[in-house]
Protein backbone atom coordinates (compact mmCIF):
# COMPACT_ATOMS: atom_id res chain seq x y z
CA UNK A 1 0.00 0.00 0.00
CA UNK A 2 1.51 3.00 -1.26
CA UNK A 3 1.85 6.68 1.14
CA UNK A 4 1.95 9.91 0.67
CA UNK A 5 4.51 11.92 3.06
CA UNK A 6 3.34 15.77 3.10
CA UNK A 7 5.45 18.75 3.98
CA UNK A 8 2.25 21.22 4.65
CA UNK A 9 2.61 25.15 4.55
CA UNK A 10 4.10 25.93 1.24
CA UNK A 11 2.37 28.42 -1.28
CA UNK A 12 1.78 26.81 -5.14
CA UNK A 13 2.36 29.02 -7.77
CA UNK A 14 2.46 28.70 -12.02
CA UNK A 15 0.37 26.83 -14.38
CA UNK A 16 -1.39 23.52 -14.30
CA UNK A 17 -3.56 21.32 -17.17
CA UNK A 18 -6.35 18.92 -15.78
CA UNK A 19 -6.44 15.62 -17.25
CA UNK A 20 -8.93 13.85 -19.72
CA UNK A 21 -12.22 13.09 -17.65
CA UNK A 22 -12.28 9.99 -15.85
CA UNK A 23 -15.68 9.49 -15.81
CA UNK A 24 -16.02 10.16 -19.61
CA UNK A 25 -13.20 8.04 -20.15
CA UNK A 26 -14.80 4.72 -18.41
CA UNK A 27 -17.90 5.58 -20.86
CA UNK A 28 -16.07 6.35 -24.22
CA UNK A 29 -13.32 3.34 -23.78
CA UNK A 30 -16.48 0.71 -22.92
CA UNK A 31 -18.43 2.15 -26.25
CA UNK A 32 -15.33 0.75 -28.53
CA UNK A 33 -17.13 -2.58 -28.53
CA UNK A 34 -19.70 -1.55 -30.59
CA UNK A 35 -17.73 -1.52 -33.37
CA UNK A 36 -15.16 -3.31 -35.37
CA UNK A 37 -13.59 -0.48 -36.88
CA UNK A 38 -10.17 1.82 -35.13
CA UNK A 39 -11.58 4.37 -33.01
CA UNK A 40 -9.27 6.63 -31.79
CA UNK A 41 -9.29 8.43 -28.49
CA UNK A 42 -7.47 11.51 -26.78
CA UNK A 43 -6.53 12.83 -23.83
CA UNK A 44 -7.08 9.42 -22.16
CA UNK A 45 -6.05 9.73 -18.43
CA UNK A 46 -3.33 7.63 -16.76
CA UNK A 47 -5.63 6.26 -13.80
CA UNK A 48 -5.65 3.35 -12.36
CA UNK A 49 -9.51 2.92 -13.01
CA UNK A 50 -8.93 3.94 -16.96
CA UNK A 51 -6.09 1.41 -17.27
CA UNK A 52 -7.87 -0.94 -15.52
CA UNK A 53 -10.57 -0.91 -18.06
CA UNK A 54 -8.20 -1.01 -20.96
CA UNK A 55 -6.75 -4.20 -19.29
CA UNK A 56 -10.19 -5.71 -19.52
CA UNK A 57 -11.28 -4.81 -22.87
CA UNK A 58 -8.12 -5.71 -24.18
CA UNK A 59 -8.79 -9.65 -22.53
CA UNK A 60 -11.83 -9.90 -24.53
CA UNK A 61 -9.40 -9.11 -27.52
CA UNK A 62 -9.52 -5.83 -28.20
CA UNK A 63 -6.51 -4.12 -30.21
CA UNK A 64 -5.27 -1.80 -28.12
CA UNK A 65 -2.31 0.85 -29.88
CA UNK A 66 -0.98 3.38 -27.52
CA UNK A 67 0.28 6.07 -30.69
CA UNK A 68 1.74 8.66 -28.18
CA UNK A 69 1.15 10.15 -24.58
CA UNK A 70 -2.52 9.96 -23.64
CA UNK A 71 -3.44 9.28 -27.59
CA UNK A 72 -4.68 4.93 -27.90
CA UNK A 73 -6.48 3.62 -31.17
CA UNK A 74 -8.73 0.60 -29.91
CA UNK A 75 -10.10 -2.20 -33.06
CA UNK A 76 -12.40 -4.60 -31.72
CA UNK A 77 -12.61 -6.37 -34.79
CA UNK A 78 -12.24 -9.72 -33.28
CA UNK A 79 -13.78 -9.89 -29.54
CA UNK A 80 -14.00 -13.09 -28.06
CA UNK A 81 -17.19 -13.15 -26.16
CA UNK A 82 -16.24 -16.44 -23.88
CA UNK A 83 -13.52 -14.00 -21.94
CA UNK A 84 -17.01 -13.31 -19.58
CA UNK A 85 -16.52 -17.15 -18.35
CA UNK A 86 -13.37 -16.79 -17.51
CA UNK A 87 -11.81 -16.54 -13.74
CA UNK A 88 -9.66 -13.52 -15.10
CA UNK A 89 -12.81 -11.76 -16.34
CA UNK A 90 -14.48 -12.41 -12.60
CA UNK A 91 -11.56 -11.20 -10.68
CA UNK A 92 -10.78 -7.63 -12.94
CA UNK A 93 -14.45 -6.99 -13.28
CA UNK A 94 -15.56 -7.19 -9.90
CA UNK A 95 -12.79 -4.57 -8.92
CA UNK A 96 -13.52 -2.41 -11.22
CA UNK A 97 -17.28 -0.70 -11.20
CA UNK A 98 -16.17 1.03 -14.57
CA UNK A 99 -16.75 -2.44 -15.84
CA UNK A 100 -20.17 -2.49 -15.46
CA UNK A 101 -20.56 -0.11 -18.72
CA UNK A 102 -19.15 -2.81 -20.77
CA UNK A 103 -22.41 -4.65 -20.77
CA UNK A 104 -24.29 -2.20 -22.67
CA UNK A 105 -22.14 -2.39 -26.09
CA UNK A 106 -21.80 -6.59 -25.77
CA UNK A 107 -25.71 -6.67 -25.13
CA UNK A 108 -26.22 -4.02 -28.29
CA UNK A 109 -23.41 -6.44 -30.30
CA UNK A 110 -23.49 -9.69 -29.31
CA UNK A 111 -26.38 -10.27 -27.82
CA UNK A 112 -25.44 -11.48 -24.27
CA UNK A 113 -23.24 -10.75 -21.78
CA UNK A 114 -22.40 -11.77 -17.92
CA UNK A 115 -20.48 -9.52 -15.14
CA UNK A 116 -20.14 -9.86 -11.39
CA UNK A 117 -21.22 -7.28 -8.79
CA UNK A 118 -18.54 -5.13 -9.71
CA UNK A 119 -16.32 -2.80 -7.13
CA UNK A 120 -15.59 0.95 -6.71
CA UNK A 121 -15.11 3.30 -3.82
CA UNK A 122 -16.68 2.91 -0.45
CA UNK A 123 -18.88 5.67 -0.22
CA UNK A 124 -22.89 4.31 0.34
CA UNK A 125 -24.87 1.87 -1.50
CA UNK A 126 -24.77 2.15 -5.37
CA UNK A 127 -27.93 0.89 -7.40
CA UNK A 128 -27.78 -1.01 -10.05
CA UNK A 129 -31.44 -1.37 -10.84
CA UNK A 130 -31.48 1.69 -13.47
CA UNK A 131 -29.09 -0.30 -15.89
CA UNK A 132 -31.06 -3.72 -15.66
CA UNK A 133 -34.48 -2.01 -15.75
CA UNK A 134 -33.55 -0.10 -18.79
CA UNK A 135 -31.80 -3.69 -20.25
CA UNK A 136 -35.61 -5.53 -19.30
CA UNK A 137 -37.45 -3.03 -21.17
CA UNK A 138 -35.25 -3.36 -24.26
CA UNK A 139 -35.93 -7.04 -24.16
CA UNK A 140 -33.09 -8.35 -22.44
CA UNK A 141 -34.06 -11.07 -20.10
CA UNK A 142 -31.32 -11.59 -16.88
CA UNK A 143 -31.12 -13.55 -13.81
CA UNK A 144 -28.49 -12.97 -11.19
CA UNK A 145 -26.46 -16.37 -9.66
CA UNK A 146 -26.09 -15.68 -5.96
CA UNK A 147 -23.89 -18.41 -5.40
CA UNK A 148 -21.48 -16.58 -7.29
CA UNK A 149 -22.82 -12.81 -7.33
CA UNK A 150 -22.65 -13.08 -10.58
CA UNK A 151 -25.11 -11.77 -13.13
CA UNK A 152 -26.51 -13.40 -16.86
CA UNK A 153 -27.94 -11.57 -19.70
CA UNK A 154 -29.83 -12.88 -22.79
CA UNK A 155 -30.70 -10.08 -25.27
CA UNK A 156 -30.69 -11.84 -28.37
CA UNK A 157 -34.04 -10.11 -29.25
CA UNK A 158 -33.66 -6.26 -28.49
CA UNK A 159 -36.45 -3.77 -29.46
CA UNK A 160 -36.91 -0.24 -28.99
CA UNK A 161 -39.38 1.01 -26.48
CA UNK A 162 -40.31 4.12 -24.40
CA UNK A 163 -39.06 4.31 -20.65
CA UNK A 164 -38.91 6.41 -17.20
CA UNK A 165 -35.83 6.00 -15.87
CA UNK A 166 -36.58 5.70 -11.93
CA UNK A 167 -33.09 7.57 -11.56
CA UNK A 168 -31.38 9.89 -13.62
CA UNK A 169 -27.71 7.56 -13.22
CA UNK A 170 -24.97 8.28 -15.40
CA UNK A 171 -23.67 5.11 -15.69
CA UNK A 172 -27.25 3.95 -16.00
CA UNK A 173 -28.26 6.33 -18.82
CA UNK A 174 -24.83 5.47 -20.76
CA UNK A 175 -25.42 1.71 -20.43
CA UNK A 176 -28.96 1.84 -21.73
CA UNK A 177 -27.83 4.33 -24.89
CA UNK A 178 -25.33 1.77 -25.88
CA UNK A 179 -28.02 -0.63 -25.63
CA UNK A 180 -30.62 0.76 -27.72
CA UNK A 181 -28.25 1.99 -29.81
CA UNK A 182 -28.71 -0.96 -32.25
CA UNK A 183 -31.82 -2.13 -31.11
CA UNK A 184 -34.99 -2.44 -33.61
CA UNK A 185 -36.89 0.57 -33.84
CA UNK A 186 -36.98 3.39 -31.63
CA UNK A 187 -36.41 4.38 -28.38
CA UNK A 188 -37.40 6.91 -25.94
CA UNK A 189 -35.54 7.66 -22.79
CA UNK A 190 -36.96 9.93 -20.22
CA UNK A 191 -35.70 11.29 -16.93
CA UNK A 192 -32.10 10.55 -18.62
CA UNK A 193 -28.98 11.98 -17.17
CA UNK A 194 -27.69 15.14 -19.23
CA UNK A 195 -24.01 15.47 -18.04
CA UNK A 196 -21.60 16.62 -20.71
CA UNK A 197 -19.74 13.54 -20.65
CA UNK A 198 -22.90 11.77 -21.60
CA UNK A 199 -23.24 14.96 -24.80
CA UNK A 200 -20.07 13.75 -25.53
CA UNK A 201 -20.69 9.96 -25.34
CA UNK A 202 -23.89 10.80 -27.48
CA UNK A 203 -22.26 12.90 -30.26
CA UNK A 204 -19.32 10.32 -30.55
CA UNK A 205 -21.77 7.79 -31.14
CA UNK A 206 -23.60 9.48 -33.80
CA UNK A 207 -20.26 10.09 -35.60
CA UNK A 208 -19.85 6.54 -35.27
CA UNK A 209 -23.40 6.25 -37.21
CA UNK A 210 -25.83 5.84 -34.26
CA UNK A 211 -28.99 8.24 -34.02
CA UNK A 212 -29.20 10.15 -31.02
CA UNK A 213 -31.76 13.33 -30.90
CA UNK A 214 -32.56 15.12 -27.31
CA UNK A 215 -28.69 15.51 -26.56
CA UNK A 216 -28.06 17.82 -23.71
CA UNK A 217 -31.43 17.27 -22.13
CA UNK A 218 -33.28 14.59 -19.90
CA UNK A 219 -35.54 13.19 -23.48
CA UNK A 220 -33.28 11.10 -25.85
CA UNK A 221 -34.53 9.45 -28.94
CA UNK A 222 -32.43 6.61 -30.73
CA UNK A 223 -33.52 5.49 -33.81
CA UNK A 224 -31.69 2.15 -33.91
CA UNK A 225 -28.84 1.28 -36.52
CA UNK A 226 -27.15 -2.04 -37.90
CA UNK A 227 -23.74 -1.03 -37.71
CA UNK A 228 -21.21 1.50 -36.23
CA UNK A 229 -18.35 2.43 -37.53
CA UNK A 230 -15.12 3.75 -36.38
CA UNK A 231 -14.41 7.52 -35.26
CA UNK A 232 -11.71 9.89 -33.52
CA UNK A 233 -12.76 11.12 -29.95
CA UNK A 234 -11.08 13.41 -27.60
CA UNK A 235 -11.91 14.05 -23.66
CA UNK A 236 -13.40 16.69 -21.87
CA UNK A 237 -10.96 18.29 -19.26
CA UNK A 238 -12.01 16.85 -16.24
CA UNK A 239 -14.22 18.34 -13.84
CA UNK A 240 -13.46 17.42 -10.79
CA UNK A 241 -9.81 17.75 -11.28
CA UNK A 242 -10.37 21.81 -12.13
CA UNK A 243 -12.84 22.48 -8.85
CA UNK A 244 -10.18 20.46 -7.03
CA UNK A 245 -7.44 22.67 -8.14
CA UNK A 246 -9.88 25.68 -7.55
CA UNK A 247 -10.18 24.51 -3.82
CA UNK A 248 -6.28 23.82 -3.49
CA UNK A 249 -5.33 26.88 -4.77
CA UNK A 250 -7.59 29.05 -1.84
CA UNK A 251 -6.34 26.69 0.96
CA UNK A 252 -2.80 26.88 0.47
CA UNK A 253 -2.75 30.63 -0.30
CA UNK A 254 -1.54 30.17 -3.80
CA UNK A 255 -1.51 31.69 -7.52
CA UNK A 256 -2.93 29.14 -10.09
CA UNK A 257 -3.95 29.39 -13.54
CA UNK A 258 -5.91 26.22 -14.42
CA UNK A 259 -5.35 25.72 -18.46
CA UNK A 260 -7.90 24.85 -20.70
CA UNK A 261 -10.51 24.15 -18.09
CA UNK A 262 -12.97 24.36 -21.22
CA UNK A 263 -15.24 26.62 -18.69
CA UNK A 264 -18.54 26.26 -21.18
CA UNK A 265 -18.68 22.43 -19.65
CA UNK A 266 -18.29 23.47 -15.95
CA UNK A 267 -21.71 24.18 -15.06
CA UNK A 268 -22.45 25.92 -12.17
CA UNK A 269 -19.09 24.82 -10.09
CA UNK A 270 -17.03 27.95 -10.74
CA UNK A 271 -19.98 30.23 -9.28
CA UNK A 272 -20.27 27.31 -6.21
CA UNK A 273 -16.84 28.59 -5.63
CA UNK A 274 -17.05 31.66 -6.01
CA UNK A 275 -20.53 31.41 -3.39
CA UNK A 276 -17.65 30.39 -0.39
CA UNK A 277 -15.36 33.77 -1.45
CA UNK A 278 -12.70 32.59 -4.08
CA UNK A 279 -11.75 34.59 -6.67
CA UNK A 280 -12.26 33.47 -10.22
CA UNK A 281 -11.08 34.90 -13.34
CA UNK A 282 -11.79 33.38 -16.30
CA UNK A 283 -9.70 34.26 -19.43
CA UNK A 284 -10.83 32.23 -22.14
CA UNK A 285 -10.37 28.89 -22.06
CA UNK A 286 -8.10 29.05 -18.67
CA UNK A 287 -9.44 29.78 -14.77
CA UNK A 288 -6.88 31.74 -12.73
CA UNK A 289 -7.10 31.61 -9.30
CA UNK A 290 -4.91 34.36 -7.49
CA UNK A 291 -3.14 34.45 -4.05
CA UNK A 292 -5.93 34.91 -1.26
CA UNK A 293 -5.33 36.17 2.47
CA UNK A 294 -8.80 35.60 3.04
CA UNK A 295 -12.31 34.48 1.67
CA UNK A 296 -15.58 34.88 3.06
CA UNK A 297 -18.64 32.38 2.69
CA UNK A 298 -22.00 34.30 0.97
CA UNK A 299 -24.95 33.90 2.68
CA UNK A 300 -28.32 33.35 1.49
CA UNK A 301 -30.41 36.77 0.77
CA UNK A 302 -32.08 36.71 4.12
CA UNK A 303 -28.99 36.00 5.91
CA UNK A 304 -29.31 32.41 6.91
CA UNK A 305 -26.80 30.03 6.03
CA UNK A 306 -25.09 28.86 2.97
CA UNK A 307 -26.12 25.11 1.94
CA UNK A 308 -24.32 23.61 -0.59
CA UNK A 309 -25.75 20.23 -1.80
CA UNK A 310 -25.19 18.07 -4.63
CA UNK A 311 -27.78 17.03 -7.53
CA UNK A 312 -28.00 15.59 -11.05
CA UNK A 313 -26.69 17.74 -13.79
CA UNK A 314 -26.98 20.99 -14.05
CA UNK A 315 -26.36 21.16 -10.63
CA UNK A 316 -23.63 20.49 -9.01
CA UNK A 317 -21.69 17.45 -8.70
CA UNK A 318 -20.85 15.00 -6.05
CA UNK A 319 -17.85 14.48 -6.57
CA UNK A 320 -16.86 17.89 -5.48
CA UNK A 321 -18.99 17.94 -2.32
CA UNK A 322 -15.47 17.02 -0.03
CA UNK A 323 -13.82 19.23 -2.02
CA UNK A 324 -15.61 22.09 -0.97
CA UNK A 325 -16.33 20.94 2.16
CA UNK A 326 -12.35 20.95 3.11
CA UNK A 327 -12.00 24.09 1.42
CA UNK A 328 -14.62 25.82 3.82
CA UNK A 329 -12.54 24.88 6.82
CA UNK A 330 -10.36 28.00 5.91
CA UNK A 331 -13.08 30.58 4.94
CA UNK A 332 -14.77 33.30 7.52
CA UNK A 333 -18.04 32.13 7.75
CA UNK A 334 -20.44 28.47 8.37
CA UNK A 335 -21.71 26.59 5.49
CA UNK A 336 -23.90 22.99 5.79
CA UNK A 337 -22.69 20.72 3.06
CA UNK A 338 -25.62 18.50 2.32
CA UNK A 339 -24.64 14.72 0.15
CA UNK A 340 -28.05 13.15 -0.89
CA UNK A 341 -26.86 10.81 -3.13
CA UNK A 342 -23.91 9.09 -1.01
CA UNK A 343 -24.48 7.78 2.41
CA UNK A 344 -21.09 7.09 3.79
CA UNK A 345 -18.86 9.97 1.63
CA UNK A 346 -18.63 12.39 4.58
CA UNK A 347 -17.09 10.06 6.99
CA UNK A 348 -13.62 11.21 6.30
CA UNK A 349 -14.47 14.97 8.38
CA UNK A 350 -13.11 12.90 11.30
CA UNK A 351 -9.30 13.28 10.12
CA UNK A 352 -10.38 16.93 9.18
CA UNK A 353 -11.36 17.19 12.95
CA UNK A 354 -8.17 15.57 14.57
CA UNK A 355 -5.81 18.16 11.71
CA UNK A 356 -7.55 20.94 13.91
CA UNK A 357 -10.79 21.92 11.73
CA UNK A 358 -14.16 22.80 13.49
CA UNK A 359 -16.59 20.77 11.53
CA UNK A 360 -20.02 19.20 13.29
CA UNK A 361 -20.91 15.93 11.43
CA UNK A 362 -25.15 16.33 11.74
CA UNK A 363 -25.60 12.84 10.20
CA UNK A 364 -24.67 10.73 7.50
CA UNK A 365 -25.03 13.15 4.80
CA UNK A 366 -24.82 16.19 6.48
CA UNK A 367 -22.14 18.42 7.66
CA UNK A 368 -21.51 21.74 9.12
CA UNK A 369 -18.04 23.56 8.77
CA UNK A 370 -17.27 26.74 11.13
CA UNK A 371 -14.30 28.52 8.99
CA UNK A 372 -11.78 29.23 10.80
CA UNK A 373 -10.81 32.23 9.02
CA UNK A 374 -7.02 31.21 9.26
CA UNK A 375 -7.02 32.24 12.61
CA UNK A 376 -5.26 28.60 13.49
CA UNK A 377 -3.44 26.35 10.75
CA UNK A 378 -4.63 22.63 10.37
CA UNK A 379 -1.68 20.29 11.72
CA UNK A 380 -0.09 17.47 10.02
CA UNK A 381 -1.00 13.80 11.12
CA UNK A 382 -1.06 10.32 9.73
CA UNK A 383 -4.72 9.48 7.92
CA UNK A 384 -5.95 6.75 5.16
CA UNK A 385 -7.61 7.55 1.97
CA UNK A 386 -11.09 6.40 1.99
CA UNK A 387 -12.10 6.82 -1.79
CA UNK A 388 -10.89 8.79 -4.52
CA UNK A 389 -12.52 12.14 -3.29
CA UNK A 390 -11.71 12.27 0.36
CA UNK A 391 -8.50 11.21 -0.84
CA UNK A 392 -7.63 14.40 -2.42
CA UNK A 393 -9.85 16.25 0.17
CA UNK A 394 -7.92 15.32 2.56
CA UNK A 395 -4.62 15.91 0.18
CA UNK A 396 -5.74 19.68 -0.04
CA UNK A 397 -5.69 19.91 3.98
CA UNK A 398 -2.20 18.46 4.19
CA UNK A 399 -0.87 20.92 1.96
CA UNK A 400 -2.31 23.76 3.93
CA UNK A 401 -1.89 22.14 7.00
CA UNK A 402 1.52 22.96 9.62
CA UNK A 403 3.74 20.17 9.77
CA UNK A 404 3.88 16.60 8.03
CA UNK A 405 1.11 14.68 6.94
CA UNK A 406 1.07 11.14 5.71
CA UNK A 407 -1.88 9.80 4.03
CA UNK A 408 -1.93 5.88 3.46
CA UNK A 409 -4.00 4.00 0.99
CA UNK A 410 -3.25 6.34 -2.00
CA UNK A 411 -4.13 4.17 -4.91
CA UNK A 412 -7.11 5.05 -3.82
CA UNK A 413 -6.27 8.80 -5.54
CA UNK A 414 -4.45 7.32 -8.19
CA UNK A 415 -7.46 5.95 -8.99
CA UNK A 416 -8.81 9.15 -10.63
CA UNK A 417 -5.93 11.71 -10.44
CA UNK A 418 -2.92 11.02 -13.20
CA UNK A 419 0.30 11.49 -11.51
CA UNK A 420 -0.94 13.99 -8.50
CA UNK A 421 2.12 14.31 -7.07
CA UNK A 422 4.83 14.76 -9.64
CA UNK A 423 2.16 17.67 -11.10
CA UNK A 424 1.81 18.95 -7.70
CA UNK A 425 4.95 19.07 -7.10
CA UNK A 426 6.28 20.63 -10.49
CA UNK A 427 4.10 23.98 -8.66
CA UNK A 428 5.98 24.02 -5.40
CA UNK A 429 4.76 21.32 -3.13
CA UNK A 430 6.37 18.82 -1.24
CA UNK A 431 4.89 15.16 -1.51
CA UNK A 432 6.84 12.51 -1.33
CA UNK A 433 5.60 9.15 -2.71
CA UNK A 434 6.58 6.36 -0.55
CA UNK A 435 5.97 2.85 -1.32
């Protein structure tokens, strides 16, 4: 298990370019198997979860050519659909949730496919009911194997249909639009996530010769096709990375210009931000975040208190709930972060509480955080990543913090951040990787 060691207290300065999104990434690298022809992807992340997944694609026989740094051309020409028996496909699958997006092209292909109860980060009870509802009403027929959580299904007859998602997943509306993709006739998705990864998922499909009306908005069409051909695709900057970097950059005091951030597919996160008293200024493509003494949390027009929750797109993400939630610790001002969707992601504020922050964890998806206006520093101590998010949450308070930190479990980060410290470091911190 790999550590981080973290000399806290040192101001970051210069220039720094987020990575390909990860969670567009896991979408766009599953959607390959629909077709036999190259496709070629950019700005591919190096992530354990991403690499992962290009592990298991590549077992079902997948052509995987990296051509240069982040660039890969994937031909699934020849996939051999028997890889799902195997005890290799069991073990990588079930550690990798990403994987579960891989049933959506074989079911639209090949018209079956198996997967265990797959993994990801320990942060609340996931559903997986959207994807299998949405696979039932396209005709697929499935039964899960309890003896060895594994799950079986038969859509050798897919047809197009009209369904209410009971959810608006991501994963779940990405699965079912590979699905339906080339089932018979048409189909109507309502209630359907609208993130941009899924615009992007969308329009790469339709250069790939699907048909895909509604993009951008919770009513998608698809007319379904015989055959997809091959394309070129390249990643959104990544999302979380930028409002992580946005967060860093007020806690340690530093001057940070966040390249290419793409701003147009950021929602509402840079005004979230801006909402706790970080300065923003946005010069084109770029974000730059200057040096700050100081920032002050907004309240609400009557003067109550800030709440800052998450919901499905446009509003704001998860995944950056613990990022604002450490950043908070440092502003003048209380604001209640409120995580609906996750049960167990805010049980990391306890190694926030022992570094010195004053943060009141109301229940399992609610906390308040009393800002401490700098008026004490956070001190360095020994903690363990959780999941990917806390991870970097609680990365952000060791770099503010006085002292040495060492955070344990960091795969957990590499996960979803490419090379964190090495790009960290290249702006003046001090992480030292120790294995």
């Amino acid at each position: 298990m790999g550590s981080f060691k973290i000399e806290g207290g040192h101001r970051l300065n210069g220039e720094i370019i987020p990575q390909g999104a990860k969670n567009e990434a896991l979408q766009i690298i599953c959607a390959v198997l629909l077709s036999p022809e190259p496709i070629t992807l950019h700005k591919v992340p190096d992530i354990r979860d991403v690499n992962k997944l290009i592990e298991l694609i590549q077992g079902f026989g997948v052509k995987v050519e990296k051509l240069k740094e982040e660039t890969y051309r994937f031909t699934a020409k020849e996939v051999n659909i028997s890889y799902l028996e195997t005890d290799e496909y069991r073990t990588k699958a079930s550690s990798l949730r990403g994987s579960l997006m891989t049933l959506g092209p074989l079911l639209a292909r090949f018209g079956k496919a198996m997967t265990p109860k797959p993994g990801g980060d320990k942060i609340g009870r996931r559903r997986l009911d959207t994807h299998f509802l949405g696979f039932q009403k396209l005709g697929a027929k499935f039964k899960f194997d309890a003896k060895h959580n594994f799950y079986h299904i038969d859509a050798s007859d897919l047809k197009g249909t009209y369904m209410l998602l009971d959810e608006a997943s991501v994963t779940g509306t990405a699965n079912i639009i590979m699905t339906a993709v080339m089932a018979k006739g048409k189909t109507t998705i309502y209630n359907a996530a609208c993130e941009p990864y899924l615009q992007q998922l969308c329009r790469m499909l339709n250069r790939m010769g699907a048909n895909i009306s509604g993009i951008g908005s919770n009513l998608l069409t698809i007319e379904g096709v015989e055959y997809l051909g091959g394309t070129e695709h390249t990643m959104l900057p990544d999302m979380i990375e930028v409002g992580s970097f946005i967060g860093m950059a007020a806690m340690t005091k530093s001057s940070i210009t966040i390249k290419n951030a793409q701003v147009e597919h950021l929602g509402i996160i840079p005004d979230t931000f801006r909402r706790l008293g970080i300065k923003l200024e946005i010069k084109g493509e770029d974000i730059y975040i200057p040096s700050q003494e100081h920032y002050e949390i907004e309240t609400f027009i009557d003067g109550s208190i800030m709440t800052i929750a998450d919901a499905i797109w446009p509003g704001f993400t998860p995944d950056l709930l613990s990022i604002v939630l450490v950043t908070a610790i440092q502003a003048k001002g209380t604001v209640l972060v409120h995580q609906k969707m996750f049960e167990s992601r805010l049980f990391f504020v306890d190694k926030l509480i022992d570094m010195g922050a004053q943060i009141i964890l109301c229940d399992p998806h609610r906390a308040t955080v009393i800002g401490l206006n700098r008026s004490q520093s956070l001190r360095g101590i020994p903690m363990t990543s959780p999941d990917i998010r806390a991870g970097v949450a609680l990365l952000i308070a060791a770099l503010s913090a006085e002292g040495t930190s060492l955070i344990h479990n960091v795969e957990q980060i590499d996960r979803g951040y490419q090379n964190i410290d090495k790009r960290l470091n290249a702006l003046g911190a001090k992480i030292e990787r120790i294995n």
